[in-house]
C-alpha atoms as a PDB file:
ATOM      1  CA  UNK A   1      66.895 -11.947  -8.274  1.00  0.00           C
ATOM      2  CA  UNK A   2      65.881 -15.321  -9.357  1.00  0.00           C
ATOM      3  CA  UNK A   3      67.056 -17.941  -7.583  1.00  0.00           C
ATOM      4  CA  UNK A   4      69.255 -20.669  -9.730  1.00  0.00           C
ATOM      5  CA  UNK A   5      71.430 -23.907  -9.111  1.00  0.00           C
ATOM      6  CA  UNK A   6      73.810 -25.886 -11.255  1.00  0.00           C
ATOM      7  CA  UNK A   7      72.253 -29.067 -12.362  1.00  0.00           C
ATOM      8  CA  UNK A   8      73.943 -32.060 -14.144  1.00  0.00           C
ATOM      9  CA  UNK A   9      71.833 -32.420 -17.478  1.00  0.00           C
ATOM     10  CA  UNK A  10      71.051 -34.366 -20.438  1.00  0.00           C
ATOM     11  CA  UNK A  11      72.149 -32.419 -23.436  1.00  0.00           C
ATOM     12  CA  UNK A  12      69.285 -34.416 -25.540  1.00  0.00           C
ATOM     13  CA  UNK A  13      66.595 -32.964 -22.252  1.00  0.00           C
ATOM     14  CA  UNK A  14      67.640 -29.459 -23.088  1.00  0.00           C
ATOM     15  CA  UNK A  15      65.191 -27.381 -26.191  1.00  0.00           C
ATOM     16  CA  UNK A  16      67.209 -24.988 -28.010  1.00  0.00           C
ATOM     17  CA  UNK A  17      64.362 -22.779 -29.340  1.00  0.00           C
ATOM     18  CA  UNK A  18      65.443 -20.239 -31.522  1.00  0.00           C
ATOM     19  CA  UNK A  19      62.785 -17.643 -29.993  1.00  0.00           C
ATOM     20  CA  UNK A  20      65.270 -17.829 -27.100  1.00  0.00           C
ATOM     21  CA  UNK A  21      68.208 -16.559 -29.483  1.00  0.00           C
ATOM     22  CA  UNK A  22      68.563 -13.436 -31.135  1.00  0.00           C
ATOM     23  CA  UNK A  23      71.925 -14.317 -32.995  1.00  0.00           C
ATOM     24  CA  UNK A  24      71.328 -15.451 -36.649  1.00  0.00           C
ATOM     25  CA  UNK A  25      73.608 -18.723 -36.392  1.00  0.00           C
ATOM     26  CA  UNK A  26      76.417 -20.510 -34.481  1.00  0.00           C
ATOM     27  CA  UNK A  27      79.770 -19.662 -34.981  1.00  0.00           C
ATOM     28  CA  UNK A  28      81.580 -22.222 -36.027  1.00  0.00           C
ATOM     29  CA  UNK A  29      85.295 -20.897 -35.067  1.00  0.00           C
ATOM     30  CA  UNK A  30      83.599 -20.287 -31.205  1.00  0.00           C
ATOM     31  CA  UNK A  31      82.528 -23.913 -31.060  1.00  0.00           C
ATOM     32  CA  UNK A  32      85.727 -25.264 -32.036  1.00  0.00           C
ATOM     33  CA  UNK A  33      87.700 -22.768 -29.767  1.00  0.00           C
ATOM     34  CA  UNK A  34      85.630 -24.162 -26.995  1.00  0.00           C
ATOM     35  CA  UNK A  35      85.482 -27.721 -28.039  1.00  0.00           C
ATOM     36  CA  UNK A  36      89.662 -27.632 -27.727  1.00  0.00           C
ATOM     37  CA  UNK A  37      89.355 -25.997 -24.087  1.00  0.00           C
ATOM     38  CA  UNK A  38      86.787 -28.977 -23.347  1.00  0.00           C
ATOM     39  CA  UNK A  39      89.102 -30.978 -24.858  1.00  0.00           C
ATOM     40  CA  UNK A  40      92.284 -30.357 -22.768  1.00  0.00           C
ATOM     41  CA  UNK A  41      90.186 -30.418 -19.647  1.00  0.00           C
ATOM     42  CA  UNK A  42      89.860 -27.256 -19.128  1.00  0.00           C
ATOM     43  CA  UNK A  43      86.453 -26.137 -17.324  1.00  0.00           C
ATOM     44  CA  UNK A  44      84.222 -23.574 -18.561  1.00  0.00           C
ATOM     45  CA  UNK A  45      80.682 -21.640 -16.926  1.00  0.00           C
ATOM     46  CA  UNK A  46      77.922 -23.819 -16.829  1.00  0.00           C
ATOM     47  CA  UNK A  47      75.436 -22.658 -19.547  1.00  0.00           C
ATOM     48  CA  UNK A  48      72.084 -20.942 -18.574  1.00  0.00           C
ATOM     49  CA  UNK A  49      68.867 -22.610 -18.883  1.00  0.00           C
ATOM     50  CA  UNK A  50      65.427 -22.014 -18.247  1.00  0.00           C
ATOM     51  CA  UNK A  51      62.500 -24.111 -16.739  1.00  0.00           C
ATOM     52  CA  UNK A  52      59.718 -22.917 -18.876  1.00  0.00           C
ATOM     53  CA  UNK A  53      56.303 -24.301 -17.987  1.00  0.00           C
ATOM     54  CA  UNK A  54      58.328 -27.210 -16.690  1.00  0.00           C
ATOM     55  CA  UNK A  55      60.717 -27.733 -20.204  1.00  0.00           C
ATOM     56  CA  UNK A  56      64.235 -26.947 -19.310  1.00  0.00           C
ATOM     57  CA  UNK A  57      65.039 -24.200 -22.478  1.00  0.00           C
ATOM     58  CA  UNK A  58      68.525 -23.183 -23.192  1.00  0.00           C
ATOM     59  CA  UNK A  59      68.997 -19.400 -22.707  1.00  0.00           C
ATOM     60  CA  UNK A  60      73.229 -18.796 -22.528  1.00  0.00           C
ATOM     61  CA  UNK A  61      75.581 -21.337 -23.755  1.00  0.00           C
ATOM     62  CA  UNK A  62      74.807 -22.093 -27.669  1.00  0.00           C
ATOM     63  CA  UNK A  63      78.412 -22.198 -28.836  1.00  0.00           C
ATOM     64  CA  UNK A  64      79.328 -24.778 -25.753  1.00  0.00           C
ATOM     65  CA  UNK A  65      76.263 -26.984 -26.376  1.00  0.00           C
ATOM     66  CA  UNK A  66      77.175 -27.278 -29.704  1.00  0.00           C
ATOM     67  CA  UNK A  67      81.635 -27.320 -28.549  1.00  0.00           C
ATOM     68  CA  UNK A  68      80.717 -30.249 -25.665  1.00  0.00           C
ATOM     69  CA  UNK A  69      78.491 -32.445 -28.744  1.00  0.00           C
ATOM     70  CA  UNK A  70      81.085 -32.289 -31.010  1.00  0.00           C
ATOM     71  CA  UNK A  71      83.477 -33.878 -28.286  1.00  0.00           C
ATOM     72  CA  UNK A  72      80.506 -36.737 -27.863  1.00  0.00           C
ATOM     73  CA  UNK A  73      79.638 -35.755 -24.527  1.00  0.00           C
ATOM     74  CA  UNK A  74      75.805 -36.720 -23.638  1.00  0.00           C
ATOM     75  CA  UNK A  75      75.504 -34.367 -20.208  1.00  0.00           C
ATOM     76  CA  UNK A  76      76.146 -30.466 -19.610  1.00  0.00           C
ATOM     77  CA  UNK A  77      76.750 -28.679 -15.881  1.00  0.00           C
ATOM     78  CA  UNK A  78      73.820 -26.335 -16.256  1.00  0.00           C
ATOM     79  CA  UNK A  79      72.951 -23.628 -14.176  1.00  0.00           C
ATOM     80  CA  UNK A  80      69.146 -23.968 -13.743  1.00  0.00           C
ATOM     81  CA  UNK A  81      66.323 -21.062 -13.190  1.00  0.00           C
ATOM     82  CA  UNK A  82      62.610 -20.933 -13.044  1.00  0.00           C
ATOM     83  CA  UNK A  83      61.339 -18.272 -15.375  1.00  0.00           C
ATOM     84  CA  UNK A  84      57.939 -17.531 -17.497  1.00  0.00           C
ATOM     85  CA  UNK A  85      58.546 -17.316 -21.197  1.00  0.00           C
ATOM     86  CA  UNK A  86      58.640 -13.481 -21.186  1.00  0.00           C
ATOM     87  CA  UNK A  87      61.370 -13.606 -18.490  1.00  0.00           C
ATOM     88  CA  UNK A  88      63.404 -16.547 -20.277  1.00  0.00           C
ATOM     89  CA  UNK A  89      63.167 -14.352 -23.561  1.00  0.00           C
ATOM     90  CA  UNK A  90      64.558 -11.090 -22.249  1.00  0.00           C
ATOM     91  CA  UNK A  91      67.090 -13.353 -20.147  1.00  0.00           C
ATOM     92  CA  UNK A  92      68.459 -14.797 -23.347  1.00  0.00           C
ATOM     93  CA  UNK A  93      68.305 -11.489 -25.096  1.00  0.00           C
ATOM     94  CA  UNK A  94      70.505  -9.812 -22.603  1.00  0.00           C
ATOM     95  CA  UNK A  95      72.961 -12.568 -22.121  1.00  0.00           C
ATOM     96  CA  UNK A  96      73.881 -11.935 -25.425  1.00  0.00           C
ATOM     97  CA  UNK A  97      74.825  -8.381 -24.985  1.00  0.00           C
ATOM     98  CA  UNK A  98      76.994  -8.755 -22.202  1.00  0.00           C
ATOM     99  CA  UNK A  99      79.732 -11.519 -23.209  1.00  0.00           C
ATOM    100  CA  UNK A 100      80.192 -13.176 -26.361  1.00  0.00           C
ATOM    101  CA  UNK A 101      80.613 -12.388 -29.634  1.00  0.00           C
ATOM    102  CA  UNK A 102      79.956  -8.418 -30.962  1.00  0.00           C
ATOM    103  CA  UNK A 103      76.261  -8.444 -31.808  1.00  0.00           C
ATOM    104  CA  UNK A 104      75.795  -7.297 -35.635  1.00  0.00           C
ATOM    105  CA  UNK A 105      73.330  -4.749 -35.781  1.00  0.00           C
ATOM    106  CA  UNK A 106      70.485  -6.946 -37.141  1.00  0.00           C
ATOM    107  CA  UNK A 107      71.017  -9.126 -34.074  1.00  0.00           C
ATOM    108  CA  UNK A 108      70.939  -6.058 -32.112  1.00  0.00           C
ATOM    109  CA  UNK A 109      67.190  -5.228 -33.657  1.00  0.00           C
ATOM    110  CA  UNK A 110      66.567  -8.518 -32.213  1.00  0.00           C
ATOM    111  CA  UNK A 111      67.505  -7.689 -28.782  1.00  0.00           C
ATOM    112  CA  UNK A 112      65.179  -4.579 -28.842  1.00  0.00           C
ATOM    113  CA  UNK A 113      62.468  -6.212 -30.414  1.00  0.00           C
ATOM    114  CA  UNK A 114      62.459  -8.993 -27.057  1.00  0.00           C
ATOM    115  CA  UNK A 115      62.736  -5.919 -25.021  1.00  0.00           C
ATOM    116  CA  UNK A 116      59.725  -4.222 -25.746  1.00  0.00           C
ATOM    117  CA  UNK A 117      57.777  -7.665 -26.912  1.00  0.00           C
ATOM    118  CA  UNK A 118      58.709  -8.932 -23.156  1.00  0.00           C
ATOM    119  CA  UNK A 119      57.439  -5.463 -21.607  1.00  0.00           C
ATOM    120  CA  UNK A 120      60.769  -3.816 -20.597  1.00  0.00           C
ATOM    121  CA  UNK A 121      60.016  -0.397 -22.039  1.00  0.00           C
ATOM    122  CA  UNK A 122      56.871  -0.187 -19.814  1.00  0.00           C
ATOM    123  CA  UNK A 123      57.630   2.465 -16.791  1.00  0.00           C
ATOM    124  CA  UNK A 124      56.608   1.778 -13.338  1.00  0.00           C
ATOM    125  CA  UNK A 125      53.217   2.999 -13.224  1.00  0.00           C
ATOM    126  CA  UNK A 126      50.415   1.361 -15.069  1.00  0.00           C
ATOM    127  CA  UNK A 127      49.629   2.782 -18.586  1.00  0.00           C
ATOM    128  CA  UNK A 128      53.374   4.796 -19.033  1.00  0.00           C
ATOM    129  CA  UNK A 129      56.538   4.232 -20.844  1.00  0.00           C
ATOM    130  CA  UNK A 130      59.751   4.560 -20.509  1.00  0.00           C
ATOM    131  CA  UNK A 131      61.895   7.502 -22.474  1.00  0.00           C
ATOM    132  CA  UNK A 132      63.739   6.758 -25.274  1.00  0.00           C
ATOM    133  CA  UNK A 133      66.865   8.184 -23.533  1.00  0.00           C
ATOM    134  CA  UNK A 134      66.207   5.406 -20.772  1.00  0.00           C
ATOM    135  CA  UNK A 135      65.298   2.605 -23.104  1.00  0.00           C
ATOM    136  CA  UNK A 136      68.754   3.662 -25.105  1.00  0.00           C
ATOM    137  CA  UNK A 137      70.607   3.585 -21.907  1.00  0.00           C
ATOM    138  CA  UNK A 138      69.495  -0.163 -20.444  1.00  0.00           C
ATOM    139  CA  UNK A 139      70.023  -1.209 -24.156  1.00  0.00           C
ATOM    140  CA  UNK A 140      73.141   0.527 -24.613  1.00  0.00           C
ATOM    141  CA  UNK A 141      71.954   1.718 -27.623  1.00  0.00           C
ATOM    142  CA  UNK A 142      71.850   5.286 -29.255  1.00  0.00           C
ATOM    143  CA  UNK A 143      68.099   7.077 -28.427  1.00  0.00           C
ATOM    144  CA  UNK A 144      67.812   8.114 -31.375  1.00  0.00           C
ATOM    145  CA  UNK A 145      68.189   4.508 -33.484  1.00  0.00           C
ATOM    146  CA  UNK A 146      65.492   3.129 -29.998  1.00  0.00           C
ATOM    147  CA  UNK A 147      63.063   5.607 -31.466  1.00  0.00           C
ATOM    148  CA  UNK A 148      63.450   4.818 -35.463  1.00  0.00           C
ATOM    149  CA  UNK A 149      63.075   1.035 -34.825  1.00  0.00           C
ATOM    150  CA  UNK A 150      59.730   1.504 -32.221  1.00  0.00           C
ATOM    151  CA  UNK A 151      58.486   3.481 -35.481  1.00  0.00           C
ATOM    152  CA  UNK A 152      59.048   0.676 -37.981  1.00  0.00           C
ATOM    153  CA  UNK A 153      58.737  -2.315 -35.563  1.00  0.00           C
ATOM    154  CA  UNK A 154      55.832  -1.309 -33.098  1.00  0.00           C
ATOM    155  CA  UNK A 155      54.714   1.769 -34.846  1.00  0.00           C
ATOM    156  CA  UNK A 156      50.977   1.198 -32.329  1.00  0.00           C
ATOM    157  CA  UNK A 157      53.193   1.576 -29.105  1.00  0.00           C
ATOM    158  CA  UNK A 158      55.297   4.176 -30.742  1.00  0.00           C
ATOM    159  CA  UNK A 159      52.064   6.230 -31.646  1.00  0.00           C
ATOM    160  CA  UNK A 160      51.026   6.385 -27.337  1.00  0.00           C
ATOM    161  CA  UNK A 161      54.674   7.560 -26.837  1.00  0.00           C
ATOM    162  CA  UNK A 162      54.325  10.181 -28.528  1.00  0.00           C
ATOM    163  CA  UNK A 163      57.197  13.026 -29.263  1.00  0.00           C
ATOM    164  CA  UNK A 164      57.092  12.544 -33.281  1.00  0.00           C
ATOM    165  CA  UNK A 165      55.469  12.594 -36.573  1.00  0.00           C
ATOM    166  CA  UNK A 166      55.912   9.592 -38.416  1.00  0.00           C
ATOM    167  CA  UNK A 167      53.396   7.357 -40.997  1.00  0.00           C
ATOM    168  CA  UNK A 168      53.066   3.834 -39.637  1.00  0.00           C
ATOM    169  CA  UNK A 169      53.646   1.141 -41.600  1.00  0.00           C
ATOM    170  CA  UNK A 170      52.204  -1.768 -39.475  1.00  0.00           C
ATOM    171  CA  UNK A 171      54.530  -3.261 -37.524  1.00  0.00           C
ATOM    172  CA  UNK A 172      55.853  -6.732 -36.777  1.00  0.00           C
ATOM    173  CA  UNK A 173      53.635  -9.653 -35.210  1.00  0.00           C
ATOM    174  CA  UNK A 174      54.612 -10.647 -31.904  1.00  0.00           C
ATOM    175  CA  UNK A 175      54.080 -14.431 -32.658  1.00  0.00           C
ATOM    176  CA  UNK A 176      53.896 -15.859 -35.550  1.00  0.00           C
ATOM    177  CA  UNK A 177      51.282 -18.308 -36.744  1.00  0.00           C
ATOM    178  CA  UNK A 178      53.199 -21.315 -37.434  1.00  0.00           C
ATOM    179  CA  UNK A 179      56.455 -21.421 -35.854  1.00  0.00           C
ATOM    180  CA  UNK A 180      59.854 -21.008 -37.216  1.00  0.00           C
ATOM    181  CA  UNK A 181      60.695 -24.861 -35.459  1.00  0.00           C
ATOM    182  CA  UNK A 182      57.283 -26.003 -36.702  1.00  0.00           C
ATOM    183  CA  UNK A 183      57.978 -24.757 -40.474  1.00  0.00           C
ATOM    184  CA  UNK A 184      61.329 -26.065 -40.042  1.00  0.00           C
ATOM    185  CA  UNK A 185      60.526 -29.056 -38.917  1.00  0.00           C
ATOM    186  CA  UNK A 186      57.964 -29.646 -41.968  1.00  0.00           C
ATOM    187  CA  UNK A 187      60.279 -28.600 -44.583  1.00  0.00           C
ATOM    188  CA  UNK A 188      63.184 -31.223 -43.427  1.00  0.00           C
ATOM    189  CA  UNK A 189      59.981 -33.893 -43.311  1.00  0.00           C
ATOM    190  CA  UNK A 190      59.285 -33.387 -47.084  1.00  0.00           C
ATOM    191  CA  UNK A 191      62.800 -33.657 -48.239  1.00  0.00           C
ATOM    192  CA  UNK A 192      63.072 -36.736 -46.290  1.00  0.00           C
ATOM    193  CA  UNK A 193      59.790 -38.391 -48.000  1.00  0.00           C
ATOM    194  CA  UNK A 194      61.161 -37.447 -51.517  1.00  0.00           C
ATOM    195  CA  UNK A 195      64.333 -39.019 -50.637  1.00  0.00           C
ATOM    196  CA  UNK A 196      62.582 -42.218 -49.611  1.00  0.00           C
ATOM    197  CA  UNK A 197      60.735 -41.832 -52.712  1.00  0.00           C
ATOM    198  CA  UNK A 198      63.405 -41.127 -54.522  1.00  0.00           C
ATOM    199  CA  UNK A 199      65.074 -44.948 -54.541  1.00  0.00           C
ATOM    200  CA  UNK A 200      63.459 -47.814 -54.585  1.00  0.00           C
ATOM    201  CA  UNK A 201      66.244 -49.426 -53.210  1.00  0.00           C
ATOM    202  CA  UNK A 202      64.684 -51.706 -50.193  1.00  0.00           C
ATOM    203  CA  UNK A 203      67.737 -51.847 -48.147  1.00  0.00           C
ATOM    204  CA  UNK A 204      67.911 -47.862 -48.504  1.00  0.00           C
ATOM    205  CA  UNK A 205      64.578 -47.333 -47.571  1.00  0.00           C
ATOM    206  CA  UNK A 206      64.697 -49.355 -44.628  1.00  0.00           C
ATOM    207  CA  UNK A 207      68.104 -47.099 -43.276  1.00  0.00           C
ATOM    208  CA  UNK A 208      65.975 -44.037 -43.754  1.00  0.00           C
ATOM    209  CA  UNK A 209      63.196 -45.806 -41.891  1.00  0.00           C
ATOM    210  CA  UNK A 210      66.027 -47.008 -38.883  1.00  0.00           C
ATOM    211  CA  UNK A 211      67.567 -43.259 -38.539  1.00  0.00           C
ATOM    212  CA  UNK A 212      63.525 -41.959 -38.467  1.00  0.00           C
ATOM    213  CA  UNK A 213      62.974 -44.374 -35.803  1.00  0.00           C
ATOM    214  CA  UNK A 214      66.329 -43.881 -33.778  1.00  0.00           C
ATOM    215  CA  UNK A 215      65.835 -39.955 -33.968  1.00  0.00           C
ATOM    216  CA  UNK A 216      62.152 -40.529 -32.717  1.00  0.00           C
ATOM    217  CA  UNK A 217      62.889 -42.571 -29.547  1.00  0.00           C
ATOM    218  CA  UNK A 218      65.726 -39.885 -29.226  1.00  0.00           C
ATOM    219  CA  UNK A 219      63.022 -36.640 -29.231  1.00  0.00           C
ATOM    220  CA  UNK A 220      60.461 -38.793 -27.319  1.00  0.00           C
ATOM    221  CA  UNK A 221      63.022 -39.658 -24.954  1.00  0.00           C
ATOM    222  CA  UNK A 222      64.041 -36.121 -24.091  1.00  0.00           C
ATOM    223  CA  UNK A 223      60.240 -35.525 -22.283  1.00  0.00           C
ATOM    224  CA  UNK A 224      60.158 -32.584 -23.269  1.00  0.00           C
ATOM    225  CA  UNK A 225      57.198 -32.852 -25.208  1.00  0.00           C
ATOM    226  CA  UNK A 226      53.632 -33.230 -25.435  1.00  0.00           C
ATOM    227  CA  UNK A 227      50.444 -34.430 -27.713  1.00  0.00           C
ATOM    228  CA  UNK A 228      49.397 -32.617 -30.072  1.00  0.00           C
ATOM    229  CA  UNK A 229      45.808 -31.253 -29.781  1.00  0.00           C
ATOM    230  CA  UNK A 230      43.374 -31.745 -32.271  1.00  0.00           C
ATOM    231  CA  UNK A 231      43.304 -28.236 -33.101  1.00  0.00           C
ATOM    232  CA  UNK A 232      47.066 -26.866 -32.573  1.00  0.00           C
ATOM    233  CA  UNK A 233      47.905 -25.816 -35.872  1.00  0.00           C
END
């Protein structure tokens, strides 16, 4: 078991990396339930989050981040744990199936895809696997529906299983090239250029340049980052 303690954090220190959550968005009935029991005082768990390589990742606790900005706070009680990415992954993966919000079953494809893409369908000896059965019953999760997705999704791994005929179809990649946040990130760049292009307005341009500026002493402040390499991306 991994040994954890509750730390008092910056909200603005702690990444929220999609990778880490297999829902498709934030509720936005949750966060205001929870930002009215923040609100009347009321104390709630501490949300889960990961040290990763040294970058404190959010793993449990989306809908109160989001409740406990809304109500302008700046800190979070967070309950801390040292993990490798593959552990932090499957972590937030799980978390999600055991409190929360019903998954819908596209989120719950997401759940099995971390499990097998963070190794949990490997058996205990080296080169084996796990039976569909027992992959169906830490997933909670009919066998049969465990099997169908392997098929589509990892069709390679499903081939050394064995126990089926099937034609693959090549299956997902287990990293992308360019990252969802990176792509993101690029696309919310250009619409801000052509909106600075857009007037010619100098006292305009200069509040686009101010909130650029503010926002990038806020990420540079957070230290969770670091140079980019010449050849990154």
């Amino acid at each position: 078991m991994m040994k954890s303690e509750v730390r008092t954090l910056s909200i603005n220190a702690i990444a929220r990396d999609i990778k880490y959550q297999v829902r498709k968005k934030v509720h936005p009935q949750t966060v205001e339930q929870y930002r009215l029991v923040y609100k009347s005082g009321k104390a709630m768990p501490p949300v889960k989050v990961a040290l990763v390589d040294g970058v404190y990742v959010l793993v449990d606790g989306w809908h109160r981040m989001a409740a406990l900005e809304r109500n302008g706070h700046e800190m979070v009680e967070a309950e801390v744990s040292e993990m490798s990415r593959d552990e932090a992954r499957w972590y937030a993966a799980k978390a999600n199936t055991e409190h929360g919000l019903p998954l819908k079953r596209s989120e719950k494809r997401e759940v099995f895809r971390a499990y097998v893409r963070t190794n949990q369908h490997l058996g205990k000896r080296k080169g084996t696997f796990k039976s569909y059965r027992d992959m169906g019953a830490e997933l909670g999760y009919p066998f049969g529906t465990v099997r169908t997705w392997m098929m589509k999704d990892f069709p390679k791994t499903a081939r050394k299983i064995g126990g089926h005929d099937f034609e693959g179809t090549g299956g997902l990649p287990d990293r992308p090239e360019v990252s969802d946040a990176l792509r993101h990130s690029a696309d919310a760049l250009e619409q801000l250029t052509r909106a600075f292009q857009s007037t010619s307005d100098a006292r305009e341009r200069g509040a686009i340049i101010d909130m650029i500026e503010t926002d990038l002493a806020k990420m540079k402040g957070s230290g969770n980052w670091a140079e980019k390499e010449p050849d990154d991306f």
